[in-house]
N, C-alpha and C. Protein backbone atom coordinates (compact mmCIF):
# COMPACT_ATOMS: atom_id res chain seq x y z
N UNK A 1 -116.99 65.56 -133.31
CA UNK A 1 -117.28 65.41 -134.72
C UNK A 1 -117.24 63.95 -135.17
N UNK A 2 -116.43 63.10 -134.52
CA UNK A 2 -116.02 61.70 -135.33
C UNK A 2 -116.77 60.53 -134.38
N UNK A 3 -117.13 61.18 -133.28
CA UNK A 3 -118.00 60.53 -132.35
C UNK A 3 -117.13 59.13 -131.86
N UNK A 4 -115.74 59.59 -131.08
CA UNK A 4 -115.10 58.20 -130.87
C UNK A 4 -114.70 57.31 -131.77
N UNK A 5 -114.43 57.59 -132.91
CA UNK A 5 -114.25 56.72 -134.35
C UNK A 5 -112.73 57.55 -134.80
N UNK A 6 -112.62 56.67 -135.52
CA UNK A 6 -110.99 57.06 -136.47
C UNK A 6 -111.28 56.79 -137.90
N UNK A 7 -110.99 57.39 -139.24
CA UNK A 7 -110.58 57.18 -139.92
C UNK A 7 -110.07 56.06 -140.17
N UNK A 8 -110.35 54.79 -140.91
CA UNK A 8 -109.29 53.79 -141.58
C UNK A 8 -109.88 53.58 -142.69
N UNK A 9 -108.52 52.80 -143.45
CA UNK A 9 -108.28 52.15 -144.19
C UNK A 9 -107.51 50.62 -144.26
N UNK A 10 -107.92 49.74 -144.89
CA UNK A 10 -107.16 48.79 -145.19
C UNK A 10 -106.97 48.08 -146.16
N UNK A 11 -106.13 47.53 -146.41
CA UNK A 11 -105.63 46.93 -148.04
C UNK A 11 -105.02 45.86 -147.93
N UNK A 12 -105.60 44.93 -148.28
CA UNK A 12 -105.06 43.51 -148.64
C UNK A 12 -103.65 43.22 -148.88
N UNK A 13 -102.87 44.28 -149.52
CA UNK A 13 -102.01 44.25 -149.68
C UNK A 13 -100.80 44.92 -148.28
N UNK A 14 -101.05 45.28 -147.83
CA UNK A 14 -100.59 46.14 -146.55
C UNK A 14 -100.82 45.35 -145.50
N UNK A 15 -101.90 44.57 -145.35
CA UNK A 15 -102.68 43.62 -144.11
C UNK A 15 -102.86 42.37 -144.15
N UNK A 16 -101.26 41.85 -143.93
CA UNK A 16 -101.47 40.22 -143.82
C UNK A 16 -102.38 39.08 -143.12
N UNK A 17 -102.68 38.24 -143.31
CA UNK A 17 -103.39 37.44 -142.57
C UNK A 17 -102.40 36.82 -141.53
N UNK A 18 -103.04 36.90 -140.33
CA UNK A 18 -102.43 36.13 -139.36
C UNK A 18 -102.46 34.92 -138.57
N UNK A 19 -102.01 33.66 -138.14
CA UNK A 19 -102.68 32.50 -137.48
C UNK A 19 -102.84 32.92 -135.75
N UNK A 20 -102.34 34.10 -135.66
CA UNK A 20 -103.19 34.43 -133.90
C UNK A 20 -104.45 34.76 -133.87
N UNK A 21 -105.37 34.09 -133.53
CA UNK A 21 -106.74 34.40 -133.19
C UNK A 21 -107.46 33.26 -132.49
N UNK A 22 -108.93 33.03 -132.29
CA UNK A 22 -109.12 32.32 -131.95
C UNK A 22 -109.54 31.18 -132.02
N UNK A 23 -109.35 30.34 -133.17
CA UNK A 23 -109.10 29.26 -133.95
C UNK A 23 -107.93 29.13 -134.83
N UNK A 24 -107.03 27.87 -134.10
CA UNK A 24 -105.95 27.53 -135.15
C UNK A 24 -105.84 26.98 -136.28
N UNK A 25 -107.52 26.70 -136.59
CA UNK A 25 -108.05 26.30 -138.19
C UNK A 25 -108.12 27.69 -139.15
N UNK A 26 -108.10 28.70 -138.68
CA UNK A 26 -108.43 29.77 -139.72
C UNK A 26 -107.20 30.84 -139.02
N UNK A 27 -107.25 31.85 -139.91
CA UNK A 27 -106.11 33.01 -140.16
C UNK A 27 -107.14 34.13 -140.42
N UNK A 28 -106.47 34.92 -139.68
CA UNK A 28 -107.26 36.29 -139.67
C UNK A 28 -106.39 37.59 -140.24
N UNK A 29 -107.35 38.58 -140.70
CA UNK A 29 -106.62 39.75 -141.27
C UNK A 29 -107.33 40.80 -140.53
N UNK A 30 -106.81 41.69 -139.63
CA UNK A 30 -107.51 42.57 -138.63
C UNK A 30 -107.62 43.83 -139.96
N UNK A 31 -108.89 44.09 -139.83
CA UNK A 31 -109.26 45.36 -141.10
C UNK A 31 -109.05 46.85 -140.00
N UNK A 32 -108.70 46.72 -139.22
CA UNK A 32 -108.06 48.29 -138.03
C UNK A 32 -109.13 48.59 -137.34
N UNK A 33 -110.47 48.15 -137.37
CA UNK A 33 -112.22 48.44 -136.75
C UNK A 33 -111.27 48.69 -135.44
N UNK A 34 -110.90 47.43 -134.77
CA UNK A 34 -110.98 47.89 -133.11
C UNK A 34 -110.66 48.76 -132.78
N UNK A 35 -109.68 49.55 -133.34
CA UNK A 35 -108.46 50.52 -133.01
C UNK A 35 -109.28 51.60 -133.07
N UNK A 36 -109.83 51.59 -134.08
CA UNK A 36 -110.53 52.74 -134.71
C UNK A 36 -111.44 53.06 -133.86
N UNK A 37 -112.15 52.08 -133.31
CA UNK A 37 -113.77 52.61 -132.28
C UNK A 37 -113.09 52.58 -130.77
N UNK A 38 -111.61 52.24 -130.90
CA UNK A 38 -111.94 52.01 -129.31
C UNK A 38 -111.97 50.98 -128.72
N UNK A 39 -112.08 49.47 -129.76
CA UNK A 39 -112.44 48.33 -128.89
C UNK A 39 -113.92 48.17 -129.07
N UNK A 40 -115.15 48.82 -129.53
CA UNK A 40 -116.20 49.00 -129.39
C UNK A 40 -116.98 47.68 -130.26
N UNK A 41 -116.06 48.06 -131.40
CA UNK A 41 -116.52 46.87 -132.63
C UNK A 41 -115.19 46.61 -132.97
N UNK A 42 -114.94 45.31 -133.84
CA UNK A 42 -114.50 44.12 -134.45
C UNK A 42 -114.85 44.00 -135.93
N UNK A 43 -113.62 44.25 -137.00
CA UNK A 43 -114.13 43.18 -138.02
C UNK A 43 -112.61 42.89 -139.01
N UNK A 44 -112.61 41.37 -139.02
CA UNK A 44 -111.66 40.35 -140.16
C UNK A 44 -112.01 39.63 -140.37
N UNK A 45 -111.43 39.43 -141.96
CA UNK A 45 -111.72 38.51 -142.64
C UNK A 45 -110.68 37.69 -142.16
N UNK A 46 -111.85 36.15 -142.36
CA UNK A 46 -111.09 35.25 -141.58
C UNK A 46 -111.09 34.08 -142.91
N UNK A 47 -109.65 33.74 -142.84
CA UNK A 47 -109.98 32.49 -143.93
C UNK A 47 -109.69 31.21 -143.01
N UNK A 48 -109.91 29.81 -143.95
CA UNK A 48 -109.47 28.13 -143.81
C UNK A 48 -107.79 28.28 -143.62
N UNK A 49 -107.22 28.01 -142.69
CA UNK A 49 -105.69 26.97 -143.04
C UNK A 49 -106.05 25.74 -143.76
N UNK A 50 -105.53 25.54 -144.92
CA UNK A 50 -105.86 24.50 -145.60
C UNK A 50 -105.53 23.15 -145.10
N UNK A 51 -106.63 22.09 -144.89
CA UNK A 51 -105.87 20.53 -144.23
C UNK A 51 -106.55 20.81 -142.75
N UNK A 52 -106.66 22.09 -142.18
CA UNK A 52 -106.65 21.86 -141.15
C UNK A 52 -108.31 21.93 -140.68
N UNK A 53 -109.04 21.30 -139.79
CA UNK A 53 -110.32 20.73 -139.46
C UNK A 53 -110.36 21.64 -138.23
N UNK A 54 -111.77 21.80 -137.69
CA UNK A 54 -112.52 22.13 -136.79
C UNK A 54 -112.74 21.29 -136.09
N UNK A 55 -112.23 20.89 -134.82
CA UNK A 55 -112.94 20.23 -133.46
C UNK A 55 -114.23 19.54 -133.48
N UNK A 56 -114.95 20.93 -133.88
CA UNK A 56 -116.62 21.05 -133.75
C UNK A 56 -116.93 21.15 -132.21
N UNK A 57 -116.01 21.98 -131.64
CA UNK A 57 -116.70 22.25 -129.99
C UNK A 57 -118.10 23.08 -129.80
N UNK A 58 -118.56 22.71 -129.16
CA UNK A 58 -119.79 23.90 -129.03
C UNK A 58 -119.39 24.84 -128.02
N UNK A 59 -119.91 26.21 -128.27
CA UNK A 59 -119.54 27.22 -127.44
C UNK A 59 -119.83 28.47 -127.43
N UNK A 60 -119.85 29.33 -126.77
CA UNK A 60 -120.65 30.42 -126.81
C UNK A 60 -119.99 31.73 -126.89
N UNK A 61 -120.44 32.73 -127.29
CA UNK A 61 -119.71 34.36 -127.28
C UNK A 61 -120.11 35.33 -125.91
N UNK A 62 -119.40 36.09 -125.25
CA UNK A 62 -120.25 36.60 -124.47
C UNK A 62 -120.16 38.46 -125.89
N UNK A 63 -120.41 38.70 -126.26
CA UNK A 63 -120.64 40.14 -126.89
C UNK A 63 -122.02 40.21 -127.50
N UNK A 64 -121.89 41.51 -127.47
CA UNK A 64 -123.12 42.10 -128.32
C UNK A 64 -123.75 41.93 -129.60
N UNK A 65 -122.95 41.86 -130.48
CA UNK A 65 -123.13 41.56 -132.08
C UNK A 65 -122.16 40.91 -132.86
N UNK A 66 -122.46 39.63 -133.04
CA UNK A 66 -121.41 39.09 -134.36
C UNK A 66 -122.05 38.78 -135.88
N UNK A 67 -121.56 39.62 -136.21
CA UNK A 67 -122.14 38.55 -138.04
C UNK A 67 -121.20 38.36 -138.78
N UNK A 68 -121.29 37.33 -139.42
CA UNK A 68 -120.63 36.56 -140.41
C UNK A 68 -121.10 36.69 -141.90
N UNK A 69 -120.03 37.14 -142.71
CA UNK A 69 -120.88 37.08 -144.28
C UNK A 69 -119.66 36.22 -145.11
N UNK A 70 -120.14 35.12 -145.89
CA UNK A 70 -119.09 34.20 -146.75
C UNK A 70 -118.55 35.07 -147.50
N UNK A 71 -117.25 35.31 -147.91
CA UNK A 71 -117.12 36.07 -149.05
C UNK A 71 -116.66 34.87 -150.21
N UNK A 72 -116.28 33.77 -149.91
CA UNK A 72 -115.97 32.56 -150.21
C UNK A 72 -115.83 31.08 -150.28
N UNK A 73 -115.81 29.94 -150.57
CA UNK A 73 -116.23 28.92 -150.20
C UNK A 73 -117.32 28.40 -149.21
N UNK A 74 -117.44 27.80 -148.39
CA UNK A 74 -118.64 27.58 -147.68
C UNK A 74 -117.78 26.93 -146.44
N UNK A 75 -118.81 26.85 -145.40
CA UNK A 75 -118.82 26.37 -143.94
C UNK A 75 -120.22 26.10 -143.45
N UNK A 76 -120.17 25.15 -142.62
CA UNK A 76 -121.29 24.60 -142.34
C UNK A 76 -121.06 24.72 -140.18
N UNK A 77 -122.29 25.65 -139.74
CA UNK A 77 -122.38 25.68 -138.49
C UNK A 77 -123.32 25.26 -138.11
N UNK A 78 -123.23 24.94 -136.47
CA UNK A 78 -124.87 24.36 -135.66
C UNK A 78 -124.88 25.11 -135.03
N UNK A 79 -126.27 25.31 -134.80
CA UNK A 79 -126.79 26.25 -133.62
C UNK A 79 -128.06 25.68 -133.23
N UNK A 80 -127.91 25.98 -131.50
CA UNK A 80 -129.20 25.93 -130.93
C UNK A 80 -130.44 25.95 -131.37
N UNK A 81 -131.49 25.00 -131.23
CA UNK A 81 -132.55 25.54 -132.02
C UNK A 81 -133.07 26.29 -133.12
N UNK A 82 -131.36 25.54 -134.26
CA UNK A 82 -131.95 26.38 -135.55
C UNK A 82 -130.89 25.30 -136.71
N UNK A 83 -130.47 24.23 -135.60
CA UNK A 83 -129.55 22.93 -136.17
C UNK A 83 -128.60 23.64 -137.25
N UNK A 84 -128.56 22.60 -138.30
CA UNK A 84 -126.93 22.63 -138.97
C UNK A 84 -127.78 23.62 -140.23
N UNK A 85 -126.45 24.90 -140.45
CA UNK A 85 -126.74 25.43 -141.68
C UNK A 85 -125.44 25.65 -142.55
N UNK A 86 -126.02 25.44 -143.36
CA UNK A 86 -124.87 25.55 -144.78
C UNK A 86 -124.39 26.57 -144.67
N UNK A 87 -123.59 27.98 -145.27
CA UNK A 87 -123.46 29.23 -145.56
C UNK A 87 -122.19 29.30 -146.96
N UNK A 88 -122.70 29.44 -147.94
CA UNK A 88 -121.95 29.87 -148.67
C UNK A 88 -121.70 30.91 -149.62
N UNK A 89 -120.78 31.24 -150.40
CA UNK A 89 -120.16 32.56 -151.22
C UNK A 89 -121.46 33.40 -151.07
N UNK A 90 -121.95 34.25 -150.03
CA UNK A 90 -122.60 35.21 -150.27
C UNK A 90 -123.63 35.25 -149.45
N UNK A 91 -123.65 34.30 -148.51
CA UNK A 91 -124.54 34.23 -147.26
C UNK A 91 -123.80 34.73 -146.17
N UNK A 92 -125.44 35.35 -145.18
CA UNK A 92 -124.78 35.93 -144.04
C UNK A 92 -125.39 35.30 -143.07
N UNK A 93 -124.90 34.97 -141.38
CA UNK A 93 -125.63 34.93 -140.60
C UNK A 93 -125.36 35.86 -138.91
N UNK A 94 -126.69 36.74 -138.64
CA UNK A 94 -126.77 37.23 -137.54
C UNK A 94 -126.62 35.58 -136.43
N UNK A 95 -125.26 35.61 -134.97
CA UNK A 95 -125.65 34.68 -134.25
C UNK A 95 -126.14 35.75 -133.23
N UNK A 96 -126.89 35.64 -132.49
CA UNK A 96 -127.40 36.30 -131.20
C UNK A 96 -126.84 36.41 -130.06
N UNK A 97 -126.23 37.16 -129.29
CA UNK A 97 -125.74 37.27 -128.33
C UNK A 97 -125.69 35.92 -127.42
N UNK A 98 -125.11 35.31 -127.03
CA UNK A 98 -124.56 33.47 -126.56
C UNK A 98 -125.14 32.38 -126.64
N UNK A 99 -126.15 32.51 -128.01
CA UNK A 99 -126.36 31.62 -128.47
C UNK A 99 -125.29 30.45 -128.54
N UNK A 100 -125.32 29.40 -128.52
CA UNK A 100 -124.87 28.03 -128.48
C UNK A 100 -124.54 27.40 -129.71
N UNK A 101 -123.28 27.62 -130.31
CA UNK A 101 -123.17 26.96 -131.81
C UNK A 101 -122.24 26.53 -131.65
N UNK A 102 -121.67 25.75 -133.04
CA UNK A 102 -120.34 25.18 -133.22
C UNK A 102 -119.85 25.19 -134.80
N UNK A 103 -118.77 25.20 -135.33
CA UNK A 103 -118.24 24.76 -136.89
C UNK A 103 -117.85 23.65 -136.62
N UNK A 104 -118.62 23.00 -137.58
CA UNK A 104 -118.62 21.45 -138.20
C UNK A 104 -117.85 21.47 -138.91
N UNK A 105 -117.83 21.73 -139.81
CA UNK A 105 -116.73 21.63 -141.76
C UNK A 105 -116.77 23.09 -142.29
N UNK A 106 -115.37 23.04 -143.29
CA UNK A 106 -115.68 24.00 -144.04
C UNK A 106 -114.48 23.63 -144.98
N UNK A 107 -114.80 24.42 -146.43
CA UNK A 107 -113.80 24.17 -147.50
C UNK A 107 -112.43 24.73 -147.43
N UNK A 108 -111.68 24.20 -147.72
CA UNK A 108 -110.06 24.69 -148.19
C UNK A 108 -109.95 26.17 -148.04
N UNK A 109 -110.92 26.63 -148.94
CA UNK A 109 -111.12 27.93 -149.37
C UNK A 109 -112.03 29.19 -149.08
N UNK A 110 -112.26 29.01 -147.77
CA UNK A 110 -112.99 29.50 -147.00
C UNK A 110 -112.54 30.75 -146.80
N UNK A 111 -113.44 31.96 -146.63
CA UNK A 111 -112.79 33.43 -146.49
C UNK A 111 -114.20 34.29 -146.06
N UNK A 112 -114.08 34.56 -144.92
CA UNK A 112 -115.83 35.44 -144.14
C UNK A 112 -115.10 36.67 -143.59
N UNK A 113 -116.03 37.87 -143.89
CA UNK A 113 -116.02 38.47 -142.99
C UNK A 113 -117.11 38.31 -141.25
N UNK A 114 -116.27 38.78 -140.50
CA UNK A 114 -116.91 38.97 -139.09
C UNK A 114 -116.72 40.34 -138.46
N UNK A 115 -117.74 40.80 -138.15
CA UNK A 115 -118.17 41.89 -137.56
C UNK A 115 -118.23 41.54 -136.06
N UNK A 116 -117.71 42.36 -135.02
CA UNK A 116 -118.48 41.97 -134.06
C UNK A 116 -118.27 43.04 -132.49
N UNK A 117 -119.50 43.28 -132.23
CA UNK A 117 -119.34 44.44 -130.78
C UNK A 117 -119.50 43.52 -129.64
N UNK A 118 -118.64 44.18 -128.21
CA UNK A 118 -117.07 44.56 -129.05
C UNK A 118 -115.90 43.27 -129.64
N UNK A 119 -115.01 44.28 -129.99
CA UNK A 119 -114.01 43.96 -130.76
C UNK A 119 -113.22 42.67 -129.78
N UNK A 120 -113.53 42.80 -128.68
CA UNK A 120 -112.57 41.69 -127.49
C UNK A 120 -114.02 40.87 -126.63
N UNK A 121 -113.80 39.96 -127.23
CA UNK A 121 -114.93 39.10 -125.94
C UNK A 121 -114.60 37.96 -125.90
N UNK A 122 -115.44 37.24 -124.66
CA UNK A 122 -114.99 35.91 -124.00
C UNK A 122 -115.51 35.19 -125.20
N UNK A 123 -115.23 33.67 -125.01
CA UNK A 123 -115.67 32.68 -125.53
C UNK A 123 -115.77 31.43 -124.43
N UNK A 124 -116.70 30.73 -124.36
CA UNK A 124 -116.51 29.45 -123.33
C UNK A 124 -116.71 28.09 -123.96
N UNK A 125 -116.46 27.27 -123.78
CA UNK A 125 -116.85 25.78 -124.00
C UNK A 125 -118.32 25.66 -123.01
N UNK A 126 -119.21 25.10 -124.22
CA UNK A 126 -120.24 24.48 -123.25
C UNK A 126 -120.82 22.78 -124.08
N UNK A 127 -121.91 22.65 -123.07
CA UNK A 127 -122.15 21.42 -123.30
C UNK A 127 -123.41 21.82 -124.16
N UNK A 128 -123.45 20.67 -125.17
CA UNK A 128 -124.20 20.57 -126.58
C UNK A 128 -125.99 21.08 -126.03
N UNK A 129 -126.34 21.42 -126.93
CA UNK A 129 -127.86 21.98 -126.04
C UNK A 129 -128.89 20.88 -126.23
């Protein structure tokens, strides 16, 4: 009937943000997706640690689907053959399965959701394209 899925809920208030993930510039709030599918899909909102900057490494995802939607302030990423884009309060972007990007900047006040299948995947350092 539920086809491998669970029931959730989550509440801002119940679901702290955390600094384990995989940037020590932003804090994440796990919304329960992985648990729920299995690992299948991924999604938190991820905000700015304030003060704190992005590297700007370039690097790649190995998964299936990530998207990003601003729910707040702005960030500015590069990608392969599609250079530097703005994204702010209300923009989304599909990246493509290991496409080649990086975060450049982003405001104080930064807060995105990310979606992404699955919920656990690699990441690598690569060299700029």
């Amino acid at each position: 009937m539920w086809q491998n899925q669970a029931f959730v809920v989550s509440h801002a208030d119940t679901s702290p943000f955390e600094g384990a993930g995989l940037r020590p510039f932003f804090e994440y709030r796990d919304l329960g997706i992985a648990k729920a599918t299995g690992g299948s899909f991924g999604a938190h909102v991820i905000r700015a640690v304030p003060g704190a900057e992005s590297p700007a490494t370039w690097h790649t995802h190995e998964l299936d689907f990530q998207m990003v939607f601003i729910l707040n302030g702005w960030v500015v990423f590069e990608y392969e053959d599609a250079g530097e884009q703005m994204l702010h309060k209300g923009s989304s972007v599909l990246q493509p399965p290991g496409i080649r990007h990086r975060e450049i900047r982003h405001s104080d006040d930064l807060e995105l959701l990310e979606i992404t299948s699955p919920a656990e995947f690699a990441t690598a350092e690569v060299a700029a394209p």
